[in-house]
C-alpha atoms as a PDB file:
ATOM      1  CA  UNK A   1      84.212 108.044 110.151  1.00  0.00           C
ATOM      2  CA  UNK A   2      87.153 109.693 109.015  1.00  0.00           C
ATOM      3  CA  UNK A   3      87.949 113.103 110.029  1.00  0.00           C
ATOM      4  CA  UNK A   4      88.346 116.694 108.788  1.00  0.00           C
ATOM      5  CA  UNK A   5      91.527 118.251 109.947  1.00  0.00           C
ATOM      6  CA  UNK A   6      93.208 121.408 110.477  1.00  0.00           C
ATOM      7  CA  UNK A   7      97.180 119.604 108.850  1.00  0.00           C
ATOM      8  CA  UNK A   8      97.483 121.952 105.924  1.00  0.00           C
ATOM      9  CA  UNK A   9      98.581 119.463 103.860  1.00  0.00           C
ATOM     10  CA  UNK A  10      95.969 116.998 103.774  1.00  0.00           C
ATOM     11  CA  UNK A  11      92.149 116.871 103.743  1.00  0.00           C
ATOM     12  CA  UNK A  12      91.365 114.314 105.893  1.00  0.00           C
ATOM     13  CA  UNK A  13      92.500 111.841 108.242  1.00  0.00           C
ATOM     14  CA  UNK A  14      92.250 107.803 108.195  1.00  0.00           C
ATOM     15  CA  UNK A  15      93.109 106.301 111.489  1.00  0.00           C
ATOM     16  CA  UNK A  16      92.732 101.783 110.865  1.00  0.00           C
ATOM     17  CA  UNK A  17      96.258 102.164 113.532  1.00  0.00           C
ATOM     18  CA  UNK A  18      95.797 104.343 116.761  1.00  0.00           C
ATOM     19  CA  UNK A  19      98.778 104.373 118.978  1.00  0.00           C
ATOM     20  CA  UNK A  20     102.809 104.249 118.826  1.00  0.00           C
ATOM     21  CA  UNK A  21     106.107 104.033 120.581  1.00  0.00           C
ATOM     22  CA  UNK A  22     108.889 106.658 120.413  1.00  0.00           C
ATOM     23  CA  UNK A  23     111.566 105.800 118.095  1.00  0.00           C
ATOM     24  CA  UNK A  24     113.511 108.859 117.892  1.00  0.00           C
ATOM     25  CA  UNK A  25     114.255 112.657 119.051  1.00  0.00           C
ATOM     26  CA  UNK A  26     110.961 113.919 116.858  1.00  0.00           C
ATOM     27  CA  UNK A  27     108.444 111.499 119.156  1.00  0.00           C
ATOM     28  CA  UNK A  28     109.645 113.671 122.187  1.00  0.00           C
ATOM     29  CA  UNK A  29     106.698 115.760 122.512  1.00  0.00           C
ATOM     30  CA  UNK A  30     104.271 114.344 119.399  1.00  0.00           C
ATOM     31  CA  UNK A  31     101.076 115.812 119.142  1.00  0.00           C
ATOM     32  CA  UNK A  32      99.737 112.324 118.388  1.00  0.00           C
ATOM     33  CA  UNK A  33     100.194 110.844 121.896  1.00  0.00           C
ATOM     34  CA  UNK A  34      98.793 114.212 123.663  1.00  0.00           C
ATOM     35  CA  UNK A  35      95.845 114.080 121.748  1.00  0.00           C
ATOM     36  CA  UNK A  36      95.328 110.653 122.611  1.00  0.00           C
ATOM     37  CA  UNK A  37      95.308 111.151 125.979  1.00  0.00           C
ATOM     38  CA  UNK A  38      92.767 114.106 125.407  1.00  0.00           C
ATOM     39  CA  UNK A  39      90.479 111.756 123.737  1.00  0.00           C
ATOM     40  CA  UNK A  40      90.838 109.062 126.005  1.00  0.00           C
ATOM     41  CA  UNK A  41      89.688 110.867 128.823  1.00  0.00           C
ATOM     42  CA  UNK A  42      86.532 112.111 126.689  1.00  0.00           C
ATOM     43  CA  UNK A  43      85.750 108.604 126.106  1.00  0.00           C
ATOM     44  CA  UNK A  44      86.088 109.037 122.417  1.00  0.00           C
ATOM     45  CA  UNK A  45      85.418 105.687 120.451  1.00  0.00           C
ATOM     46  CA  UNK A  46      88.799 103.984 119.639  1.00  0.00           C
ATOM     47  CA  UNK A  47      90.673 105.309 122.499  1.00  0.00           C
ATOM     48  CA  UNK A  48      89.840 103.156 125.409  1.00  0.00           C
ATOM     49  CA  UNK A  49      94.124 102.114 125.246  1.00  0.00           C
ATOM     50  CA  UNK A  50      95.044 105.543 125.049  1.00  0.00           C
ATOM     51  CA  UNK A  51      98.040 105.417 123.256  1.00  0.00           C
ATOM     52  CA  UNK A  52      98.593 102.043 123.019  1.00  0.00           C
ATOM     53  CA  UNK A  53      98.832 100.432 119.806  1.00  0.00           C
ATOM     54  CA  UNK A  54      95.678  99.775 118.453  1.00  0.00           C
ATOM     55  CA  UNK A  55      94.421  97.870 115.144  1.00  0.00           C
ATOM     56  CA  UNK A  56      91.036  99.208 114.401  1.00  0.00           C
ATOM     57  CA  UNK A  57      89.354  96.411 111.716  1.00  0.00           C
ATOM     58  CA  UNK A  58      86.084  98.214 112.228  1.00  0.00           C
ATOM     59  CA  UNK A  59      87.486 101.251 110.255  1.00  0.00           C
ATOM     60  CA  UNK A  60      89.330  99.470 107.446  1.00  0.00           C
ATOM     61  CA  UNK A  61      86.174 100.508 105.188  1.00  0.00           C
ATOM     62  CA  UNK A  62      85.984 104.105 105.878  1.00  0.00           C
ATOM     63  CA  UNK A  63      87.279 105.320 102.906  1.00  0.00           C
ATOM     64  CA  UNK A  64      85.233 103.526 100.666  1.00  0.00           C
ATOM     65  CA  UNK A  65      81.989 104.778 101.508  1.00  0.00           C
ATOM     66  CA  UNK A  66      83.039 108.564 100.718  1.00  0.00           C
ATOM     67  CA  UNK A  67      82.544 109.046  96.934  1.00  0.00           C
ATOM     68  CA  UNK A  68      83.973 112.754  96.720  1.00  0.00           C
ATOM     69  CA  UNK A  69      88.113 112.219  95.963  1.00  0.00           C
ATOM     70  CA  UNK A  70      89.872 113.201  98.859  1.00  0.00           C
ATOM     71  CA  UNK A  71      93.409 113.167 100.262  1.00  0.00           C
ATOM     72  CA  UNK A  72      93.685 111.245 103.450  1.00  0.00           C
ATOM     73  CA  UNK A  73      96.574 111.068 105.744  1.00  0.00           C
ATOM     74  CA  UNK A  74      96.682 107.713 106.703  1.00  0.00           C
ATOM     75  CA  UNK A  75      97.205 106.681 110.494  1.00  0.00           C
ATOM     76  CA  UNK A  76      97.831 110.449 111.545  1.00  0.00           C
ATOM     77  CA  UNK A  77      97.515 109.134 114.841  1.00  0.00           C
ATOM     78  CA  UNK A  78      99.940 106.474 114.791  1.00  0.00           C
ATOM     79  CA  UNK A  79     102.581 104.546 112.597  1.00  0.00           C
ATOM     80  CA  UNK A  80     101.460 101.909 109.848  1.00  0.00           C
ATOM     81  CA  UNK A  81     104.947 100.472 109.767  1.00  0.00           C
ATOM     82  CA  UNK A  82     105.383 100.307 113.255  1.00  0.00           C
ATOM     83  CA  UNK A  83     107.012  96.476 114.074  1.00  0.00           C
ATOM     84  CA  UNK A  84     103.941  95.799 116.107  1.00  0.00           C
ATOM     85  CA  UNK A  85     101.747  96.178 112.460  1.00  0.00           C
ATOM     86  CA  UNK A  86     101.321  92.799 110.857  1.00  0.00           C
ATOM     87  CA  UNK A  87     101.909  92.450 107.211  1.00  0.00           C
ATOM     88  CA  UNK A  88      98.855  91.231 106.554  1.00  0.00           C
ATOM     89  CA  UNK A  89      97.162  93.911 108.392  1.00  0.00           C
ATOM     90  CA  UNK A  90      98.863  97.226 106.226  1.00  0.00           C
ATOM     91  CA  UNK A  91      97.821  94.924 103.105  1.00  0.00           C
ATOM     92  CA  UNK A  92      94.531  95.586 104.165  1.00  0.00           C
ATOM     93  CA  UNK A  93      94.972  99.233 104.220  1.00  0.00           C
ATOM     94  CA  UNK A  94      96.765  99.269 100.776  1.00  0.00           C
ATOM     95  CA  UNK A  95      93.766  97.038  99.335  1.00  0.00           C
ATOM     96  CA  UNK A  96      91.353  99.805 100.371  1.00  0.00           C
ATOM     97  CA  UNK A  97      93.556 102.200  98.458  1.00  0.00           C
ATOM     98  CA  UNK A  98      93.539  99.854  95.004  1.00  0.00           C
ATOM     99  CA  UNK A  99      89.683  99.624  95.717  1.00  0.00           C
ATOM    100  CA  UNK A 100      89.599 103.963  96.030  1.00  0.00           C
ATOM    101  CA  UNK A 101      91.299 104.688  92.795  1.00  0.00           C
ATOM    102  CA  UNK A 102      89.536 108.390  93.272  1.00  0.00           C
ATOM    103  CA  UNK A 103      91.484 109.031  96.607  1.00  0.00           C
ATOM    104  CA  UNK A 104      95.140 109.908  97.246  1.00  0.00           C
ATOM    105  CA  UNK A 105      96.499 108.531 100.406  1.00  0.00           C
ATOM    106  CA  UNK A 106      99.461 109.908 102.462  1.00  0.00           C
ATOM    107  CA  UNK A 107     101.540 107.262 104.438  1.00  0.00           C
ATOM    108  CA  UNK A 108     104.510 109.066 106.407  1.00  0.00           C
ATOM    109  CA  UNK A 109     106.614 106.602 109.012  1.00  0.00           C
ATOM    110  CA  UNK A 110     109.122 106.308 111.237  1.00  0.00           C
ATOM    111  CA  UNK A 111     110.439 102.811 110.765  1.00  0.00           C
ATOM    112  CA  UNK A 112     111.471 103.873 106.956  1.00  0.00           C
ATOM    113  CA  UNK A 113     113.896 100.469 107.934  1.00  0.00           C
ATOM    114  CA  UNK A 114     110.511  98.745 107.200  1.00  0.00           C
ATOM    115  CA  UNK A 115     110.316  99.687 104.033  1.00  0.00           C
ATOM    116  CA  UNK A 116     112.481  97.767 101.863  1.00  0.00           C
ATOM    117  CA  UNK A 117     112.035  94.567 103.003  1.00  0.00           C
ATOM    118  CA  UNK A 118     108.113  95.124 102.936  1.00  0.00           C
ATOM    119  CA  UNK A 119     108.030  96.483  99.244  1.00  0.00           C
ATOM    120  CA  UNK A 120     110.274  93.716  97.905  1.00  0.00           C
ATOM    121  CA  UNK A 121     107.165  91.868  97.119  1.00  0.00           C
ATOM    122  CA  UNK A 122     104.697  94.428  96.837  1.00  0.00           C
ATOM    123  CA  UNK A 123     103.659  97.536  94.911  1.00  0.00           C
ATOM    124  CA  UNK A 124     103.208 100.527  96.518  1.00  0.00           C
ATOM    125  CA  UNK A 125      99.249 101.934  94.824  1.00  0.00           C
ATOM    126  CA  UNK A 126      99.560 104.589  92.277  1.00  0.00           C
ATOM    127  CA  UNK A 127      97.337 106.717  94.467  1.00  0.00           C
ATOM    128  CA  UNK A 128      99.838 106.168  97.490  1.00  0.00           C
ATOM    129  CA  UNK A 129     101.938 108.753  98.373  1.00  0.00           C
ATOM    130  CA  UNK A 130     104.969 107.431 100.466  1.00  0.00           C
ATOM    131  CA  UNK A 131     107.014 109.531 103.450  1.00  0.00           C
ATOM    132  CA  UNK A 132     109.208 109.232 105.763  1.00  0.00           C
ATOM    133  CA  UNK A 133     110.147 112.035 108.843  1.00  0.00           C
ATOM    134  CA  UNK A 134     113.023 113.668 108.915  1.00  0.00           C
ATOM    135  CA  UNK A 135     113.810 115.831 111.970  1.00  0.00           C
ATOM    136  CA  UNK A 136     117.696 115.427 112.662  1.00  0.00           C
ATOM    137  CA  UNK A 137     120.743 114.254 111.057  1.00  0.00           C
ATOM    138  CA  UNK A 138     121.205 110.925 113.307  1.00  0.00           C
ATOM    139  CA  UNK A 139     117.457 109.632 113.247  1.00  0.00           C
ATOM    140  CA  UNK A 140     116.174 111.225 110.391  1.00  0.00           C
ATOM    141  CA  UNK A 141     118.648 111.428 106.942  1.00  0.00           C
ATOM    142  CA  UNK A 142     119.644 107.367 107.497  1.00  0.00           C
ATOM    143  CA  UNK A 143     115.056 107.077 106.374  1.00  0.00           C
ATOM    144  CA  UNK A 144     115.191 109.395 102.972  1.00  0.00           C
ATOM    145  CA  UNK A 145     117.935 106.239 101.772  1.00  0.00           C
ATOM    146  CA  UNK A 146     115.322 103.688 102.893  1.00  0.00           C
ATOM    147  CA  UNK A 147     112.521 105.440 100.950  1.00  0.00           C
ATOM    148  CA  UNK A 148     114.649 106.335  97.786  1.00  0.00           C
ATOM    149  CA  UNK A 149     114.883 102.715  97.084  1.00  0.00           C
ATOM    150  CA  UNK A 150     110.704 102.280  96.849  1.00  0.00           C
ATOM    151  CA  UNK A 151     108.930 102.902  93.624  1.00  0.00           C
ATOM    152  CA  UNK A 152     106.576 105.582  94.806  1.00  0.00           C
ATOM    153  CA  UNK A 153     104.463 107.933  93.022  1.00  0.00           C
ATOM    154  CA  UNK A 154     105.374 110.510  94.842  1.00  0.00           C
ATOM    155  CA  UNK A 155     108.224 110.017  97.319  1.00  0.00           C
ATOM    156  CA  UNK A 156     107.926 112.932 100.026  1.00  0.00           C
ATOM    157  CA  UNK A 157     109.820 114.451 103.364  1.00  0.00           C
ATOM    158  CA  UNK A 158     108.640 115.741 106.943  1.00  0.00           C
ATOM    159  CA  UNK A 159     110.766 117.538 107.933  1.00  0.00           C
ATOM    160  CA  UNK A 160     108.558 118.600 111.379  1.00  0.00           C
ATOM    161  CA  UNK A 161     110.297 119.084 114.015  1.00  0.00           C
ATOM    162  CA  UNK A 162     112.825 120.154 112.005  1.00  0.00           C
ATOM    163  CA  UNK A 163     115.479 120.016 115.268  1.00  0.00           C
ATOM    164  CA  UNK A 164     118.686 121.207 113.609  1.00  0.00           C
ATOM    165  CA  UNK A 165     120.284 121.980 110.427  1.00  0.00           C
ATOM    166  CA  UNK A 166     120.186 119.063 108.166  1.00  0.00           C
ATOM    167  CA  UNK A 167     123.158 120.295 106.034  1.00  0.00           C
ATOM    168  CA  UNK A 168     123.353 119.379 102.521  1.00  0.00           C
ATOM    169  CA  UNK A 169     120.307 117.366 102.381  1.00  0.00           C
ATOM    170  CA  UNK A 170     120.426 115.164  99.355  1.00  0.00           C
ATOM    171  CA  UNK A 171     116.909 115.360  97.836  1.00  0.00           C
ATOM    172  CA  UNK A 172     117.382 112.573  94.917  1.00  0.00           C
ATOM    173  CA  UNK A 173     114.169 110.876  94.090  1.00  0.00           C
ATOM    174  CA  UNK A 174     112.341 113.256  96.315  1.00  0.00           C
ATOM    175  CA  UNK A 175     108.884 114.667  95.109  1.00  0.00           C
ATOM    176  CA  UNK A 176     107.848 117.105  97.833  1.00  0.00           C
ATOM    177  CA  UNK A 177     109.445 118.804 101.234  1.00  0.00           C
ATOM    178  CA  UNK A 178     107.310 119.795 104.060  1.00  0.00           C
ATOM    179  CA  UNK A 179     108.803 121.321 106.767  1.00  0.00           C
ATOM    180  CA  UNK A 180     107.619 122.638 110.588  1.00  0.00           C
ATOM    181  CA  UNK A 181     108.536 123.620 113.997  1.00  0.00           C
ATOM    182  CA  UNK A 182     107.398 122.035 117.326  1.00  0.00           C
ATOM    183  CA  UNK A 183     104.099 122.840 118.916  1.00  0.00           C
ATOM    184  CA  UNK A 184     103.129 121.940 122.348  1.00  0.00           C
ATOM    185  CA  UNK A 185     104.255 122.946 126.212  1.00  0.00           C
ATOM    186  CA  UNK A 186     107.702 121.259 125.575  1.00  0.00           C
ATOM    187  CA  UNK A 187     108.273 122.542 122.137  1.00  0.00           C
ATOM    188  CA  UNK A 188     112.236 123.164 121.037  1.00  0.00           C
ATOM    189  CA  UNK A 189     112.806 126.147 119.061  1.00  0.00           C
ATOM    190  CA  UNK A 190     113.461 125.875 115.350  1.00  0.00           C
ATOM    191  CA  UNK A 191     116.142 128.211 113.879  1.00  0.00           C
ATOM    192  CA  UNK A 192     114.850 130.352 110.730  1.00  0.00           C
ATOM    193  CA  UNK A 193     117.996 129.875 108.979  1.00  0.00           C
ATOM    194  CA  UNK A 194     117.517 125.987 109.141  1.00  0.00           C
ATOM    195  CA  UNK A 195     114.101 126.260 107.732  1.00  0.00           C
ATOM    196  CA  UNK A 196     115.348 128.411 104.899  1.00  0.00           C
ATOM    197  CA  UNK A 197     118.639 125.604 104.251  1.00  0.00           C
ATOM    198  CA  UNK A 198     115.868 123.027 103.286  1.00  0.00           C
ATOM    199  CA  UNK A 199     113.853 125.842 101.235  1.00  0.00           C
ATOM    200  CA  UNK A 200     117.128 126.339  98.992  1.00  0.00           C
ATOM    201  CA  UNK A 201     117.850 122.958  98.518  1.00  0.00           C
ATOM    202  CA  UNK A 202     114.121 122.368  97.299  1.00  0.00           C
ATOM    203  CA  UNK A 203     114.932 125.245  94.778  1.00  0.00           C
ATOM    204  CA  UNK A 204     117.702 123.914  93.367  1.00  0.00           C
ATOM    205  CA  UNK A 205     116.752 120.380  92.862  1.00  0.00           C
ATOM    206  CA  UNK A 206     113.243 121.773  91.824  1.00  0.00           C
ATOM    207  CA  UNK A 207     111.007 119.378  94.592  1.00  0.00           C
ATOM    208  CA  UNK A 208     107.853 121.305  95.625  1.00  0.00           C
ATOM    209  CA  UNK A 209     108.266 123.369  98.688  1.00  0.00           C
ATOM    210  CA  UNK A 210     105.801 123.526 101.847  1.00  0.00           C
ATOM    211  CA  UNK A 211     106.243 125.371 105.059  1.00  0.00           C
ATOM    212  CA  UNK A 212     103.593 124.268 107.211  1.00  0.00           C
ATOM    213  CA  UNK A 213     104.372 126.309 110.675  1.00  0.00           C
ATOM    214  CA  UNK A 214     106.492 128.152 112.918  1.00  0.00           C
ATOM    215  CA  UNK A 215     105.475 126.135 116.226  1.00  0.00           C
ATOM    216  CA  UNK A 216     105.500 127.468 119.542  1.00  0.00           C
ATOM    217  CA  UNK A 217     108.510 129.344 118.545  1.00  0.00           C
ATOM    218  CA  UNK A 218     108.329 132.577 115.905  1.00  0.00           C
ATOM    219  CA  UNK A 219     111.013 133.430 113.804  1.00  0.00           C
ATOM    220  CA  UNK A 220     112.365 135.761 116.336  1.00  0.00           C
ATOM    221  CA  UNK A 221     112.617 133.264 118.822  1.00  0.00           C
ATOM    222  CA  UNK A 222     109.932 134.437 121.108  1.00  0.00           C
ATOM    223  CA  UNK A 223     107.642 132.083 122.272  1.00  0.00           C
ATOM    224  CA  UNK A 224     103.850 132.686 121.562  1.00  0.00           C
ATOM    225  CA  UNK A 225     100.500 131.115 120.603  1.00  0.00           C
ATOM    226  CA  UNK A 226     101.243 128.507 117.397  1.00  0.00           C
ATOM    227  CA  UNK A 227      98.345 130.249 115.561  1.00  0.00           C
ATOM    228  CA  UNK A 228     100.253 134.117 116.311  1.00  0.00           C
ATOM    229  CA  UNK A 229     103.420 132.617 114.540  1.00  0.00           C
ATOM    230  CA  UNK A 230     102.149 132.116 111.664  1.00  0.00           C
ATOM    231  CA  UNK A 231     103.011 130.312 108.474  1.00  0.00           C
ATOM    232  CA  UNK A 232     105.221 132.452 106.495  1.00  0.00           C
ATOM    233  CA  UNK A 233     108.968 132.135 105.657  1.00  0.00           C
ATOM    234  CA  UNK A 234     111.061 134.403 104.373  1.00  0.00           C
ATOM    235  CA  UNK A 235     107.996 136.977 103.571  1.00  0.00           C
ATOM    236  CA  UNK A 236     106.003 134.630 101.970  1.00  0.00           C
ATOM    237  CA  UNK A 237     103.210 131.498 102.251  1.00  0.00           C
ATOM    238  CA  UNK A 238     105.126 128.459 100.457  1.00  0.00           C
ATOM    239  CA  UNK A 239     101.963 126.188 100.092  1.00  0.00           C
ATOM    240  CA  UNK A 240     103.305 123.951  97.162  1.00  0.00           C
ATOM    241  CA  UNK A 241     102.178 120.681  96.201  1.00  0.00           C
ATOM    242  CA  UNK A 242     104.143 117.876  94.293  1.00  0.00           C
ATOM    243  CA  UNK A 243     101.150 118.244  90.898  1.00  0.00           C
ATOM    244  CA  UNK A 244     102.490 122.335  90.551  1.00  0.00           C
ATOM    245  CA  UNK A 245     106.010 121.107  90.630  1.00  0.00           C
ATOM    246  CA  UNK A 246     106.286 118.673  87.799  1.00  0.00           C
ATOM    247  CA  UNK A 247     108.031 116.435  90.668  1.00  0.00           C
ATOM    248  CA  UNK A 248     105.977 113.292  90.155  1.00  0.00           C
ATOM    249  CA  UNK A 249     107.722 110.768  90.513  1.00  0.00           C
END
């Protein structure tokens, strides 16, 4: 089955890909691999590896026996473009999406350096909505390049952990900006005034805005319970979504 989840900006997750390997300063302390530890010491179905990269056939269909449209983050738990992710194999996946015309599916990586190469032969589905994370200046501005260059839909940014100021973040070809701090017992702080840098540069090139959490860290640098933090920036809930922004791409 796929999964209800608490990510504010998605409905559901889709998990065919369980498991990754750290790339770059934002795997530090991912939520994905804790969780996956969690669940493999429940015994939860489809965690046996742990966090091992995984290729899970048997859930390839999920989405099409769910008639209501829903969003889906796809592989929440891992990487579709990882290296160790045949071709063939994230075909599947986009088949199922052609098949679910009623769905919208979210696919955020890593390895944007996958992208290009992958998507010189293919289309990415109308319903698929492409991303890329972006937590620092040396891992994390060299992917938005990598994704400009695909024909997406909608073209969007993580920016969670956001780890430092990005600067003048160039947000050509970009449909929609999440950003969020770190959660977890090793979380790094995030700076409001960063967080607020990527909220004005949304503005101005008009891309919808979302701030999706303070972290472990509150904007007065205390440390507290995630859920205490709180979601608001500057005063305000900035929940926007690429449709309410004219942004698609």
């Amino acid at each position: 089955m796929t999964q209800k989840t608490r990510i504010e900006w998605t409905e559901q997750t889709w998990n065919p890909v369980t498991g990754c390997t750290k790339v770059s300063a934002g795997c530090k302390h991912g939520y994905a691999e804790r969780m996956a530890r969690r669940l493999q010491a429940m015994a939860a179905p489809g965690y046996a590896r742990g966090f091992a990269l995984t290729l899970h056939e048997d859930r390839l269909g999920q989405p099409l026996e769910r008639k209501k449209p829903t969003v889906y983050f796809v592989c929440s738990m891992a990487d579709l473009f990882h290296e160790g992710v045949p071709d063939a194999f994230i075909d599947r996946v986009l088949a199922v999406a052609r098949q679910t015309p009623r769905h919208t599916y979210q696919i955020l990586t890593q390895r944007a350096e996958r992208l290009p190469a992958f998507f010189a032969s293919r289309s990415v589905p109308p319903n698929v909505w492409l991303g890329v994370t972006v937590e620092d200046h040396r891992h994390g501005l060299p992917r938005i390049d990598h994704l400009r260059r695909i024909p997406a839909r909608v073209r969007f940014l993580s920016v969670e952990p956001l780890l430092e100021d990005l600067g003048p973040l160039d947000l050509d070809g970009i449909g929609w900006v999440l950003v969020g701090g770190e959660s977890g017992p090793a979380a790094r702080p995030m700076r409001p005034e960063w967080a607020l840098a990527v909220r004005d540069r949304c503005r101005v090139a008009g891309v919808a805005f979302l701030f999706k959490q303070w972290g472990a860290w509150g904007a007065d640098g205390v440390r507290r319970d995630k859920q205490a933090n709180g979601r608001w920036l500057a005063g305000r809930l900035w929940d926007e979504r690429p449709e309410s922004s004219g942004a698609l791409l």
